[in-house]
C-alpha atoms as a PDB file:
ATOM      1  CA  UNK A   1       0.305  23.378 -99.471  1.00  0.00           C
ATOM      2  CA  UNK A   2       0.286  19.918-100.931  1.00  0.00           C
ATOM      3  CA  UNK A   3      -0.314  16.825 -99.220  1.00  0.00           C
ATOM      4  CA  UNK A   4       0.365  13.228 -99.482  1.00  0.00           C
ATOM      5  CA  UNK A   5      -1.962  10.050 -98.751  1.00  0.00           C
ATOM      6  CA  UNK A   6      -0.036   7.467 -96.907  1.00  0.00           C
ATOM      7  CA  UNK A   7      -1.667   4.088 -96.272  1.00  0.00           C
ATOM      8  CA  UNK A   8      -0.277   2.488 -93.655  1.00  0.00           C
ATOM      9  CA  UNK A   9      -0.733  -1.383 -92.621  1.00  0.00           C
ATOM     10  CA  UNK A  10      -2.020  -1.869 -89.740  1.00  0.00           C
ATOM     11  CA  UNK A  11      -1.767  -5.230 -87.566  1.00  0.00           C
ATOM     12  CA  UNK A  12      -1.396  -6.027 -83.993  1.00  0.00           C
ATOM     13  CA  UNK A  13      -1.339  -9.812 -83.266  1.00  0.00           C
ATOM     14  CA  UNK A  14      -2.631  -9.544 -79.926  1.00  0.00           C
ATOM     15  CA  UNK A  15      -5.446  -8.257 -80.793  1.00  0.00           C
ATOM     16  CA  UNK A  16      -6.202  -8.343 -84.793  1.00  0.00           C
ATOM     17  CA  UNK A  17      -7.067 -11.213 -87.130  1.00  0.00           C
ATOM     18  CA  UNK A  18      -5.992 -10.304 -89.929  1.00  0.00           C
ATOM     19  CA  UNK A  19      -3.970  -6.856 -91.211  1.00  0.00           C
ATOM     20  CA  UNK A  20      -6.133  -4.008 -92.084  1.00  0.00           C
ATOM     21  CA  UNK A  21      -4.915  -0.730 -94.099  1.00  0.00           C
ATOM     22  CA  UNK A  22      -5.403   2.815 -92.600  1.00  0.00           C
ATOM     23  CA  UNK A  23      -5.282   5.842 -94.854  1.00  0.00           C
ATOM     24  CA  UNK A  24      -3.581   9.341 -93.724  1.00  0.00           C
ATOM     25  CA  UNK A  25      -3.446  12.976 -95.275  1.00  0.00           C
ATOM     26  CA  UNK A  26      -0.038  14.158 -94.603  1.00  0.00           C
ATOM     27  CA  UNK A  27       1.061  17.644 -95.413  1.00  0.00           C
ATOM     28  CA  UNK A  28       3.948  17.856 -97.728  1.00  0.00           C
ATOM     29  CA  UNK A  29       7.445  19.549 -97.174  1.00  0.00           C
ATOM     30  CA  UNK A  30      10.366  19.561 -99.671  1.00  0.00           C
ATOM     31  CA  UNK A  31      13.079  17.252 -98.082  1.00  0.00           C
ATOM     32  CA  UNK A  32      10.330  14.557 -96.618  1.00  0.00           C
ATOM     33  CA  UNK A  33      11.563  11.220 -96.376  1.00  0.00           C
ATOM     34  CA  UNK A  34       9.262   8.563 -96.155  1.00  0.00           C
ATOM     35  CA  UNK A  35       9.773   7.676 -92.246  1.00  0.00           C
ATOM     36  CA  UNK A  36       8.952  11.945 -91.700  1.00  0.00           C
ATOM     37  CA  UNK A  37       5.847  10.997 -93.112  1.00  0.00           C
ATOM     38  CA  UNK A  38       4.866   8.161 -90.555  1.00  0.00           C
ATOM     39  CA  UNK A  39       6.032  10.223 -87.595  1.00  0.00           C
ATOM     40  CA  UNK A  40       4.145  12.683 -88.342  1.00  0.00           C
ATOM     41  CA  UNK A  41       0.693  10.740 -88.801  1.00  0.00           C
ATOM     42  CA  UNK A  42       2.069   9.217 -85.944  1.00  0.00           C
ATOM     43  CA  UNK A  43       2.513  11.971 -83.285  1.00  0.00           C
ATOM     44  CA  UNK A  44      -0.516  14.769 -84.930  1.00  0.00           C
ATOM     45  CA  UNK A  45      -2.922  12.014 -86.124  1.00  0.00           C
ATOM     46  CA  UNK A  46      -2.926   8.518 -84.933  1.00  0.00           C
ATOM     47  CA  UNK A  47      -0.571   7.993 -82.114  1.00  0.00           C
ATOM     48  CA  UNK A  48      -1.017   4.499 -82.210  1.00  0.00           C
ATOM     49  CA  UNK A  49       0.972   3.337 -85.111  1.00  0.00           C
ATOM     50  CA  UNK A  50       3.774   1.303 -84.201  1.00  0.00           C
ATOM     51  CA  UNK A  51       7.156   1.876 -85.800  1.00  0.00           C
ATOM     52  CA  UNK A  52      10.826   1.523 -85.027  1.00  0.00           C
ATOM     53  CA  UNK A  53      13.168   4.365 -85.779  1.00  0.00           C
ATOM     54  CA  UNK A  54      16.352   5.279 -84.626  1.00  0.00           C
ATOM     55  CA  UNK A  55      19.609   7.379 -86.407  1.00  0.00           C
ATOM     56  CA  UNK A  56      17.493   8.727 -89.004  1.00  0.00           C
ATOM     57  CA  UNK A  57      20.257   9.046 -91.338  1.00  0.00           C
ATOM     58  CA  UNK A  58      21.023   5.319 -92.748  1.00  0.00           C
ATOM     59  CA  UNK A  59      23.231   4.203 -90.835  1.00  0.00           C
ATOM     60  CA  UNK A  60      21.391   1.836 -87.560  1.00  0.00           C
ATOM     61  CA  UNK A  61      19.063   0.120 -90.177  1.00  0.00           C
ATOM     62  CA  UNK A  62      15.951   0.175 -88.124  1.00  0.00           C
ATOM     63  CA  UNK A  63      13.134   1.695 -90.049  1.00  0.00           C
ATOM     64  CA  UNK A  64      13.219  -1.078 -92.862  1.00  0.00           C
ATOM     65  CA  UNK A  65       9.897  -1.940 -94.574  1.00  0.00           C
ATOM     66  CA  UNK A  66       8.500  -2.162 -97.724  1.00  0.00           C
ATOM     67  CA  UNK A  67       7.557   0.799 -99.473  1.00  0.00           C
ATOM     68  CA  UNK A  68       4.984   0.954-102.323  1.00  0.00           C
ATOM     69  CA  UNK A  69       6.021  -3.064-101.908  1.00  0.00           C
ATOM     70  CA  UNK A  70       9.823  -2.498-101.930  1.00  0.00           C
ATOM     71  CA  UNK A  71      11.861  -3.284 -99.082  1.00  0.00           C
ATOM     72  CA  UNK A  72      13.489   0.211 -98.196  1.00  0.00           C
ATOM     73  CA  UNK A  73      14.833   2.198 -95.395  1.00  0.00           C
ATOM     74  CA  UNK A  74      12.269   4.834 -94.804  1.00  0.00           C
ATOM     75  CA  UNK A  75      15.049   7.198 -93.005  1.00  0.00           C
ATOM     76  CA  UNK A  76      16.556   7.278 -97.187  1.00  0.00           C
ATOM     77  CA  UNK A  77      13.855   6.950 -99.227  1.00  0.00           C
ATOM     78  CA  UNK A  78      12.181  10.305-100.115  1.00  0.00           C
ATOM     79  CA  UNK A  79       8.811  11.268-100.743  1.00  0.00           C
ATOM     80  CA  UNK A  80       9.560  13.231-103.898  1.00  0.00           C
ATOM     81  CA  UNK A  81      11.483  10.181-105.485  1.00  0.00           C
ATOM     82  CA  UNK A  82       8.510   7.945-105.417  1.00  0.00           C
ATOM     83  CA  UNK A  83       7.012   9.809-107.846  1.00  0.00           C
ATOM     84  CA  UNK A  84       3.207   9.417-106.564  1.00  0.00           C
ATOM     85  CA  UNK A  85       0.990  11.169-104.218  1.00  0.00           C
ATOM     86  CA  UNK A  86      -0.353   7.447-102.535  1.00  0.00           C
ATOM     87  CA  UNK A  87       2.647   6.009-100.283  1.00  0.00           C
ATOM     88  CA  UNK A  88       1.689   2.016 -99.163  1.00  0.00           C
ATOM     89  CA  UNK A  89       3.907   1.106 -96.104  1.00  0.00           C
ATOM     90  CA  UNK A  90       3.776  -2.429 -94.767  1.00  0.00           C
ATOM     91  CA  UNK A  91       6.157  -4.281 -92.578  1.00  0.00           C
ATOM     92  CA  UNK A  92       8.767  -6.292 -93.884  1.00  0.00           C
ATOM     93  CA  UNK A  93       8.129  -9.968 -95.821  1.00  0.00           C
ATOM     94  CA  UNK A  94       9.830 -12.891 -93.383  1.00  0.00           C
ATOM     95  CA  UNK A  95       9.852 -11.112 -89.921  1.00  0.00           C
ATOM     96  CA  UNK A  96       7.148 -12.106 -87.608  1.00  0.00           C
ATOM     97  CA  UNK A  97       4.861  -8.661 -87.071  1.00  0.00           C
ATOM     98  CA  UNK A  98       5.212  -7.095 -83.885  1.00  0.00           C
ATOM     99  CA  UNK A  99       3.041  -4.415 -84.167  1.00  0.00           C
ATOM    100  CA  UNK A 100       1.930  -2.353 -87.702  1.00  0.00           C
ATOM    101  CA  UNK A 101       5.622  -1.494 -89.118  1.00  0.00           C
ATOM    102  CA  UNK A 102       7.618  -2.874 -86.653  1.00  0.00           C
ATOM    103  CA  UNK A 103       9.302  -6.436 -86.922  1.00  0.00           C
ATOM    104  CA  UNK A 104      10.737  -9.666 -84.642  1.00  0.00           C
ATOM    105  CA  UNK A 105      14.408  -9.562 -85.261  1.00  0.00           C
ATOM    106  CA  UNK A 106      15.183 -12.061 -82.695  1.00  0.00           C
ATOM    107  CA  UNK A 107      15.371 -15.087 -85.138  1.00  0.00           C
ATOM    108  CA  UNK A 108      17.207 -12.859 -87.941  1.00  0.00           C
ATOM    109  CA  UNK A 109      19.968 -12.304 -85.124  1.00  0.00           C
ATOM    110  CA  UNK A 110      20.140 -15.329 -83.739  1.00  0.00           C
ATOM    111  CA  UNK A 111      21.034 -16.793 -87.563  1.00  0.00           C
ATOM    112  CA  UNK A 112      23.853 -14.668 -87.525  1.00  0.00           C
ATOM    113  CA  UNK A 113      25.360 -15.325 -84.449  1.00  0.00           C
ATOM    114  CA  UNK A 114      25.000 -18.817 -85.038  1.00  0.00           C
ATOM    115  CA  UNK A 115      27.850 -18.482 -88.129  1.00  0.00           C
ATOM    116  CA  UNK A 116      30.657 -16.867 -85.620  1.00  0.00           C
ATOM    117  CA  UNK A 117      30.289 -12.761 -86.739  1.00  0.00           C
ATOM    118  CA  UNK A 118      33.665 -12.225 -84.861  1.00  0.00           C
ATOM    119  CA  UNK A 119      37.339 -13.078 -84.740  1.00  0.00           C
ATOM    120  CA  UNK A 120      38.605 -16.141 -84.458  1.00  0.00           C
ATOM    121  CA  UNK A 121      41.988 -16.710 -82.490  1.00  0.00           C
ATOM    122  CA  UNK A 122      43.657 -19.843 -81.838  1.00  0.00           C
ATOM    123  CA  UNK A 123      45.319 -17.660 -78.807  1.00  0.00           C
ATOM    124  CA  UNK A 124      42.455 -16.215 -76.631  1.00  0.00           C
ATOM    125  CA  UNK A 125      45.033 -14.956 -74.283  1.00  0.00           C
ATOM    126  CA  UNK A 126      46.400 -12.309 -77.054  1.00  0.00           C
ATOM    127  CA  UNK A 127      43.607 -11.687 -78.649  1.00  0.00           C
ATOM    128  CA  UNK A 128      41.910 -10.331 -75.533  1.00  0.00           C
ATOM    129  CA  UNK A 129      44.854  -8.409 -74.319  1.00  0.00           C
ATOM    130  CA  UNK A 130      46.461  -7.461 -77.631  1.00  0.00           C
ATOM    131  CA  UNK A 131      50.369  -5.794 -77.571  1.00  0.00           C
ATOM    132  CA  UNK A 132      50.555  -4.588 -80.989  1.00  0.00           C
ATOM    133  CA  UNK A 133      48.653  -4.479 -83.954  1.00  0.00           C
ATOM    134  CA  UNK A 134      47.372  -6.667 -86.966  1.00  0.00           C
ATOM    135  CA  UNK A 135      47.980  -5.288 -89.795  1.00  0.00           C
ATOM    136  CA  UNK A 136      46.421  -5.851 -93.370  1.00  0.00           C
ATOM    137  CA  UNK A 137      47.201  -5.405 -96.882  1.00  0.00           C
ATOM    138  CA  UNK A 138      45.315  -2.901 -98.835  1.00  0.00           C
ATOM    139  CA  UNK A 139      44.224  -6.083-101.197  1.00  0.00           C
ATOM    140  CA  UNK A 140      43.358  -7.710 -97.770  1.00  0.00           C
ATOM    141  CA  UNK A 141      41.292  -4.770 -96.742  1.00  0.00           C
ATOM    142  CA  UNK A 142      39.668  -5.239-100.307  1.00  0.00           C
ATOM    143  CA  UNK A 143      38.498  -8.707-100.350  1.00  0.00           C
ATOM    144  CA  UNK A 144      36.242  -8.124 -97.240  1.00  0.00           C
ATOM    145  CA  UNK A 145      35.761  -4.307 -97.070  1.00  0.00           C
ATOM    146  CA  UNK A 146      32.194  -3.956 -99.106  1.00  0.00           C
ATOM    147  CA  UNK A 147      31.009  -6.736 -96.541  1.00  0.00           C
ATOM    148  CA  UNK A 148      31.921  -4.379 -93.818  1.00  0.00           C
ATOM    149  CA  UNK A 149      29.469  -2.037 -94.647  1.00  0.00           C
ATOM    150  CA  UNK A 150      26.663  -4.357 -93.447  1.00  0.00           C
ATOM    151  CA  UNK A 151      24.012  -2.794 -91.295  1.00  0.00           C
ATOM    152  CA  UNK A 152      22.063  -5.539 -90.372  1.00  0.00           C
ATOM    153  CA  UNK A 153      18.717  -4.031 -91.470  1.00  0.00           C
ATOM    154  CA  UNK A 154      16.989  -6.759 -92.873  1.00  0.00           C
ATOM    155  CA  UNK A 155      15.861  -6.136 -96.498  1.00  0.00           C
ATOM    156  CA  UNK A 156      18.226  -8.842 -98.084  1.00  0.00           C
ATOM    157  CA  UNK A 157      16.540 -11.398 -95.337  1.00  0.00           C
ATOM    158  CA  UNK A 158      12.860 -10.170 -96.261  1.00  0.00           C
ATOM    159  CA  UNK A 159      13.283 -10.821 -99.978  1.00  0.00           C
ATOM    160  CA  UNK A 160      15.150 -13.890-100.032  1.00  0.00           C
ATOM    161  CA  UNK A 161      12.663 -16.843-101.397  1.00  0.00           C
ATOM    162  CA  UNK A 162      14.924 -19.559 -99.683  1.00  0.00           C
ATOM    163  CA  UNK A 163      14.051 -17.603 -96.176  1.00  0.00           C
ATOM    164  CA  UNK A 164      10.497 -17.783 -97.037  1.00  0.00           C
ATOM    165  CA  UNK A 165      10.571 -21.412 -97.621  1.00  0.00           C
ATOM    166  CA  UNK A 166      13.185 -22.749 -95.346  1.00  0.00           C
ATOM    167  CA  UNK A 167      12.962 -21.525 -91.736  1.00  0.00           C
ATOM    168  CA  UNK A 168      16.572 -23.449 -91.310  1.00  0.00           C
ATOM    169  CA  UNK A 169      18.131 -21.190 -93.612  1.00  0.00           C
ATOM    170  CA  UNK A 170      20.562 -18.818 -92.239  1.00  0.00           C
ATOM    171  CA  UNK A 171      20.175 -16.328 -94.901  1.00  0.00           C
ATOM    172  CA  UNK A 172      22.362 -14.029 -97.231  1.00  0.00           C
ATOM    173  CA  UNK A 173      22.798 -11.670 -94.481  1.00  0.00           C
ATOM    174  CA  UNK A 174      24.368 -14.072 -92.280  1.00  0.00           C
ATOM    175  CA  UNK A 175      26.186 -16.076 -94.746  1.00  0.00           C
ATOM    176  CA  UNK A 176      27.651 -13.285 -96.082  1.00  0.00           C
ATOM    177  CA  UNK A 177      29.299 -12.093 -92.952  1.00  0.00           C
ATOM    178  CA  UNK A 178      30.291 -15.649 -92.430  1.00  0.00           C
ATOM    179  CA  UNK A 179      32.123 -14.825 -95.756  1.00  0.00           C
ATOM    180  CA  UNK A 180      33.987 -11.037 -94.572  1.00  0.00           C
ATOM    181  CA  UNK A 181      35.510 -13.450 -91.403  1.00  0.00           C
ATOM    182  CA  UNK A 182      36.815 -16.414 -93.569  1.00  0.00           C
ATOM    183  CA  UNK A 183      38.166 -14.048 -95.881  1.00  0.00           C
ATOM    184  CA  UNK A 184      39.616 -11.907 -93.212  1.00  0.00           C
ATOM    185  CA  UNK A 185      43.729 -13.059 -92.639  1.00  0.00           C
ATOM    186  CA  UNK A 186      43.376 -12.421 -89.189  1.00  0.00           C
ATOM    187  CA  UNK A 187      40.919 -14.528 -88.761  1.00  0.00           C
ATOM    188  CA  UNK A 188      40.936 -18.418 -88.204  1.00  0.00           C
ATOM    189  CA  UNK A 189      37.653 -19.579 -87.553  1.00  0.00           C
ATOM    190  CA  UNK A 190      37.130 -20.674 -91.082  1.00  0.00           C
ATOM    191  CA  UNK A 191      36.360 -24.689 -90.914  1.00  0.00           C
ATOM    192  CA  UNK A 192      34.196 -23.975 -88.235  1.00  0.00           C
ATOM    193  CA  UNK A 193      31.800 -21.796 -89.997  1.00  0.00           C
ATOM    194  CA  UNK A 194      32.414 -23.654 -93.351  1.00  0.00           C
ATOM    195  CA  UNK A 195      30.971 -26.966 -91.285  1.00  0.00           C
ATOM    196  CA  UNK A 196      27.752 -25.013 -90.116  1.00  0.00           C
ATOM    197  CA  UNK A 197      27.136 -24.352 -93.344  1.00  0.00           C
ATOM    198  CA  UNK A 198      27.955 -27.069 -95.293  1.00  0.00           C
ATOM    199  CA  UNK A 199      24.342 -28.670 -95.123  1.00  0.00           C
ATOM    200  CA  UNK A 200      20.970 -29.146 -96.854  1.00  0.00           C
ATOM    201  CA  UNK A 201      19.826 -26.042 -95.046  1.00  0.00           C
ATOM    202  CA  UNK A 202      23.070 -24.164 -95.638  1.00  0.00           C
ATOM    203  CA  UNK A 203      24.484 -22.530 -98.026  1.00  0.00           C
ATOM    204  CA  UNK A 204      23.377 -24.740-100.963  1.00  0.00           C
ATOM    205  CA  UNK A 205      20.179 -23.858-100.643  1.00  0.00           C
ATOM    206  CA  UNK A 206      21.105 -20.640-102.009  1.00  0.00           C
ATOM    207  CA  UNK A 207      19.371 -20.236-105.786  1.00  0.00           C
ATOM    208  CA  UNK A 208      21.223 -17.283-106.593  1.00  0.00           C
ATOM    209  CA  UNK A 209      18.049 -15.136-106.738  1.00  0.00           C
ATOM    210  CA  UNK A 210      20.154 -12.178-106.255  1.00  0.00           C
ATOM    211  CA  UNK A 211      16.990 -10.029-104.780  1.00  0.00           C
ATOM    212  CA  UNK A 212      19.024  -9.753-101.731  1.00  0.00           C
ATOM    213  CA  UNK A 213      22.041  -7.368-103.216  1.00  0.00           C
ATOM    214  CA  UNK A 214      19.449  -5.974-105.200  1.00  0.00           C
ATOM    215  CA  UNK A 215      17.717  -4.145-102.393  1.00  0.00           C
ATOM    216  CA  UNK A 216      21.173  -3.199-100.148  1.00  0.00           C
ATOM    217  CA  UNK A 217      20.726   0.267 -99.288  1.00  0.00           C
ATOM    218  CA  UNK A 218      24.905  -0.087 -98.508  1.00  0.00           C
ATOM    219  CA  UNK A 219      25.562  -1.504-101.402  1.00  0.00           C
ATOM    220  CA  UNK A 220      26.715  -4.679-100.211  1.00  0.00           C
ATOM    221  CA  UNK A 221      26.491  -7.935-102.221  1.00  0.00           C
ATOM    222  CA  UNK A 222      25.619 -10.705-100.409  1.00  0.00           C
ATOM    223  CA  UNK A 223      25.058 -12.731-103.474  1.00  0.00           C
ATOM    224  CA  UNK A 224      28.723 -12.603-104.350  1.00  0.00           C
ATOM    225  CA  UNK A 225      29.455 -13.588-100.996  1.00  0.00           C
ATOM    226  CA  UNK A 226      27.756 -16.626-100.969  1.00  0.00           C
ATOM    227  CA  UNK A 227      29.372 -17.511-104.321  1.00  0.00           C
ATOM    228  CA  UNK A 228      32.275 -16.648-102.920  1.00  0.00           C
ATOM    229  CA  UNK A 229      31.809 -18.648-100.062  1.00  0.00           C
ATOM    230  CA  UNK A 230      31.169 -21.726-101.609  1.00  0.00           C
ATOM    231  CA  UNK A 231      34.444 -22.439-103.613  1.00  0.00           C
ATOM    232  CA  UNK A 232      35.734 -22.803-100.193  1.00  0.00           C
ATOM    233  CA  UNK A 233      33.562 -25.577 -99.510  1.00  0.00           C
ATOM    234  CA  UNK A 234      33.722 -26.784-102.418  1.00  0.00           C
ATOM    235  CA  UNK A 235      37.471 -27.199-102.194  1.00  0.00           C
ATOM    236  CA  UNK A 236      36.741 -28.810 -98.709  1.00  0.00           C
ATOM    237  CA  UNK A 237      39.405 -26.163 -96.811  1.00  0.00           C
ATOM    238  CA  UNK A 238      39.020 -22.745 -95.453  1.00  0.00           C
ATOM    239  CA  UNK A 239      41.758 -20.465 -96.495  1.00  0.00           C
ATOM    240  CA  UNK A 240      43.484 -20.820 -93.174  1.00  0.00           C
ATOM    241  CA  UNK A 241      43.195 -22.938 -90.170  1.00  0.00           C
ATOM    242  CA  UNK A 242      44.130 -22.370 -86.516  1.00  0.00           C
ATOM    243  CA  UNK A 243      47.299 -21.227 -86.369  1.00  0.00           C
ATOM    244  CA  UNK A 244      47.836 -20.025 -89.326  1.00  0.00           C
ATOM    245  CA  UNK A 245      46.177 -16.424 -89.268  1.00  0.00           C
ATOM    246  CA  UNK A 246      48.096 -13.125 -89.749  1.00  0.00           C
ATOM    247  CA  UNK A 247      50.587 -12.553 -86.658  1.00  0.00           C
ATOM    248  CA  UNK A 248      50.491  -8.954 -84.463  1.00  0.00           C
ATOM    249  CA  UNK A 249      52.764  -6.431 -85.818  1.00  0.00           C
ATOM    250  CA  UNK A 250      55.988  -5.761 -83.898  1.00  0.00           C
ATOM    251  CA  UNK A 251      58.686  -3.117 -84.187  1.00  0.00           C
END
């Protein structure tokens, strides 16, 4: 049987001063994925390290950290692709530390609230209680459709330098779904979000870095969405304003 040594960084701000790393012999199976690895120091050796977890197949974005210093979901990253026997895991860059691997997303959510992630509809009424449907182009469907993939993991926020040095920052993650609504034709909430960004602390503060599409496990690029984004502020007009959104299909 072969084994692997995972060294796992250990921190609990309650109680520690400073992070600490904590070396583990794990036995070695053919299929292991990085986050197998944890859970099983976790529940046979140490039942104290604290992790989040959830789907375990890439899909809820929860077990994002860095991974021999890359910013990776452990649920898809497997042991036999790293290519070494010594696996460093440490929490994600940019995310206060909750405990060990496991990181504050409360100010990473707020962010994106904060630019509108939802439909826009001058009529509330309808759009609550729809009648028919609102259809969209297969171009349409193109525009926004890589952005749709999003799973709100984390890795594009905890390698963007702008996050790291502007707390005000919303950050590619958000901007870029602020960029899948504009773009959307059903949607109308365009100005708005263009004004929240439209600041020092918005999205020209952007430096086109482009570490955040660079680490996507969905393949999303948020880089191209900001760039996107801006030639509609740059033009000073969202591509549609109140009113003027795709209408509900009727018979």
């Amino acid at each position: 049987m072969s084994y692997v040594k995972l060294v796992v960084q250990r921190y609990d701000p309650e109680r520690d001063e400073k992070p600490r790393f904590q070396e583990y012999i794990v036995p070695y199976r053919k299929g292991m994925t990085v986050l197998d690895a944890i859970l099983y120091a976790r529940d046979y050796l140490d039942h104290s390290i604290g992790v989040r977890f959830s789907c375990r197949m890439a899909s809820c974005g929860s077990c994002g950290m860095k991974i021999n210093g890359k910013p990776a979901l452990a649920c898809y990253t497997q042991v036999s692709e790293l290519g070494t026997e010594r696996i460093v895991v440490q929490p994600m860059d940019n995310f206060p530390v909750i405990k060990d691997l496991a990181t504050d997303f409360e100010e990473f959510f707020e962010k994106h609230k904060e630019l509108m992630p939802y439909l826009v509809r001058e009529d509330r009424a309808e759009q609550e209680n729809p009648k028919s449907e609102y259809l969209m182009k297969p171009e349409e469907l193109e525009r926004i459709l890589q952005f749709t993939y999003c799973i709100k993991c984390g890795l594009c926020y905890s390698v963007c330098p702008t996050v790291g040095t502007d707390k005000l920052f919303p950050g590619p993650q958000a901007i870029a779904q602020a960029y899948r609504y504009v773009e959307d034709v059903r949607d109308e909430g365009g100005e708005t979000r263009l004004n929240i960004l439209d600041n020092p602390h918005g999205i020209w503060r952007c430096h086109f870095a482009g570490s955040c599409s660079a680490v996507c496990p969905k393949g999303v690029d948020p880089a191209l969405g900001i760039q996107l984004l801006r030639r509609y502020v740059m033009r000073g007009k969202a591509p549609r304003k109140k009113g003027e959104g795709s209408k509900p299909f009727t018979k």
